[in-house]
Protein backbone atom coordinates (compact mmCIF):
# COMPACT_ATOMS: atom_id res chain seq x y z
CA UNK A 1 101.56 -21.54 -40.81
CA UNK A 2 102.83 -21.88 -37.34
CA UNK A 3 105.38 -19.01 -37.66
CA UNK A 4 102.91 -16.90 -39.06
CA UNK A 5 100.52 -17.44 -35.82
CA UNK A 6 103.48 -17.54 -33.43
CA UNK A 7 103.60 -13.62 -35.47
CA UNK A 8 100.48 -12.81 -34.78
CA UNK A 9 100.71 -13.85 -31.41
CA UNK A 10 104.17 -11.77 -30.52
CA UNK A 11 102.34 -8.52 -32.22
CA UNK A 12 99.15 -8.95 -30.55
CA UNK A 13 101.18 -9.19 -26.96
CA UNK A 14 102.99 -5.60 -28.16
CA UNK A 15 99.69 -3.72 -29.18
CA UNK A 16 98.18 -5.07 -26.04
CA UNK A 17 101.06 -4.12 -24.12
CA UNK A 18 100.21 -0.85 -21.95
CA UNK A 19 96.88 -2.29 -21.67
CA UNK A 20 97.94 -5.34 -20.03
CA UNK A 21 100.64 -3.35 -18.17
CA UNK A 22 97.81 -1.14 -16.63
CA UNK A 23 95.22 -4.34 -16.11
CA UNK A 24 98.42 -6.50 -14.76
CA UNK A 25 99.86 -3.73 -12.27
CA UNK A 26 96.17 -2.99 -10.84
CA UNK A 27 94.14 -5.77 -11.66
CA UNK A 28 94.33 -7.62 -8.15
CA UNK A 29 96.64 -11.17 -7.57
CA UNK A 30 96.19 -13.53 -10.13
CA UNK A 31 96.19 -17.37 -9.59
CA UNK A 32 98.31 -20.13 -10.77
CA UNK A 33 97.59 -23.91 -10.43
CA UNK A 34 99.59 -26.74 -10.81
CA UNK A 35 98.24 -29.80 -11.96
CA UNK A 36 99.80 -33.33 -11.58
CA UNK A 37 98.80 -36.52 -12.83
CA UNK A 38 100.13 -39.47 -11.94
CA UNK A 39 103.82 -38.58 -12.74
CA UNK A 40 102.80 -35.94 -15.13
CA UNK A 41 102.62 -32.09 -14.95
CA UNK A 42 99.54 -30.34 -17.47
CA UNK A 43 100.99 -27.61 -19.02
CA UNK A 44 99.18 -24.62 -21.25
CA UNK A 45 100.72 -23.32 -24.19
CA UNK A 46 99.75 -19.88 -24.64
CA UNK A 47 99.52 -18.37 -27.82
CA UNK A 48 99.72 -14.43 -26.60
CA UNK A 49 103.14 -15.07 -24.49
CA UNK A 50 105.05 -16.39 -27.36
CA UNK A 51 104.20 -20.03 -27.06
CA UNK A 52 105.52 -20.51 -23.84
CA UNK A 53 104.18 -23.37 -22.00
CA UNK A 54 102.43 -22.10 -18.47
CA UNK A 55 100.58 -23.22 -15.61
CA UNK A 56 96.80 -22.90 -15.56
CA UNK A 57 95.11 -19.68 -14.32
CA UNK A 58 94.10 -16.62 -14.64
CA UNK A 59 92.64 -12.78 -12.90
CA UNK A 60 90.32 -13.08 -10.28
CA UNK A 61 87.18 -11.30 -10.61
CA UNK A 62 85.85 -8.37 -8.43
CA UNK A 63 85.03 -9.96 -4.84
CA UNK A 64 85.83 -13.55 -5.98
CA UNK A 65 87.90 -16.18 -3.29
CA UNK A 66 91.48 -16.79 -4.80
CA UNK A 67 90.34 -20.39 -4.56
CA UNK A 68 87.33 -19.85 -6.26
CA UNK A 69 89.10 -18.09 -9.28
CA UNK A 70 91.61 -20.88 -9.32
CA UNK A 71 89.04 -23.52 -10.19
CA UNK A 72 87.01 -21.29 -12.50
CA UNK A 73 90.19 -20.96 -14.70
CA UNK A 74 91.22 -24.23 -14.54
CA UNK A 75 87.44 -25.42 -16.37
CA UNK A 76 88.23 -22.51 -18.58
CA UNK A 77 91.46 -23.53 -19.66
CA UNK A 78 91.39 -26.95 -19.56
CA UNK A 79 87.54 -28.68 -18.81
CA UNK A 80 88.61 -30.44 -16.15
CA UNK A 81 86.18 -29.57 -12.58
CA UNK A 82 88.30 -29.66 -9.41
CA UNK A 83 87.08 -28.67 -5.93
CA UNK A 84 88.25 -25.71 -3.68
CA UNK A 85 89.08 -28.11 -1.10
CA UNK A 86 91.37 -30.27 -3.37
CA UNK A 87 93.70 -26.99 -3.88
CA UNK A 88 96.92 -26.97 -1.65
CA UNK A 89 98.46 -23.70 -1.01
CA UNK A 90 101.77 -23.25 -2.48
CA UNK A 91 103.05 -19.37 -2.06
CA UNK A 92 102.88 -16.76 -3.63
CA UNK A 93 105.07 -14.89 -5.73
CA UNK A 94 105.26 -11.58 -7.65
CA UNK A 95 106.05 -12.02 -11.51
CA UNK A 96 108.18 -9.64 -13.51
CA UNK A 97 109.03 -9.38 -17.54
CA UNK A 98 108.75 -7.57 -20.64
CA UNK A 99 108.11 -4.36 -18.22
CA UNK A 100 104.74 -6.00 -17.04
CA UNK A 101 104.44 -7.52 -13.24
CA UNK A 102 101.87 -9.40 -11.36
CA UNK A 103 101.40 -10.97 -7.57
CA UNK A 104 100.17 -14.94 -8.34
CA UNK A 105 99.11 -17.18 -5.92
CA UNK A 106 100.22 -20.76 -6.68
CA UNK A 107 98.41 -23.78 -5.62
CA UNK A 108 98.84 -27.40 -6.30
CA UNK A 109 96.19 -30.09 -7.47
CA UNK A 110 96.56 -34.05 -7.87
CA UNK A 111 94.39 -36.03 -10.29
């Protein structure tokens, strides 16, 4: 059953491909936060990338704070309700594969 939804995923990610490209390429930065826990790192497994394990995050919407889209995806993602001023800045960096590219910001957050 697993294959068969790892399938689905990888053919989803291909028919979705030039819209993503088009969303990706113009949709604004996206954020990235890493979580850490005691001496562990949270990790989400995403079923459209083909299963690859990834930090939380996501698109920021139209006039929303990077900060403020960081902590709205990571209660999306994961439940857990962190505070703007928790966040420390890490970078930023722009992402590139399968023909798709995005700027992320990446920020860091201890439990």
């Amino acid at each position: 059953m697993k294959k068969l939804w790892d399938k689905i995923g990888t053919l989803l990610f291909f028919m979705a491909w030039p819209i993503l490209w088009f969303y990706l390429r113009y949709g604004g930065v996206r954020s990235r936060v890493l979580i850490i826990c005691d001496d562990q790192v949270l990790l989400i497994r995403g079923w459209l990338n083909n299963n690859k394990f990834g930090l939380a995050g996501g698109g920021c919407k139209k006039g929303e704070a990077i900060e403020t889209s960081a902590v709205r995806e990571v209660y999306e993602e994961t439940g857990i309700v962190i505070a703007e001023s928790s966040l420390v800045k890490l970078g930023s960096r722009t992402h590139k594969e399968k023909g798709l590219q995005y700027k992320a910001r990446f920020f860091l957050v201890k439990l």
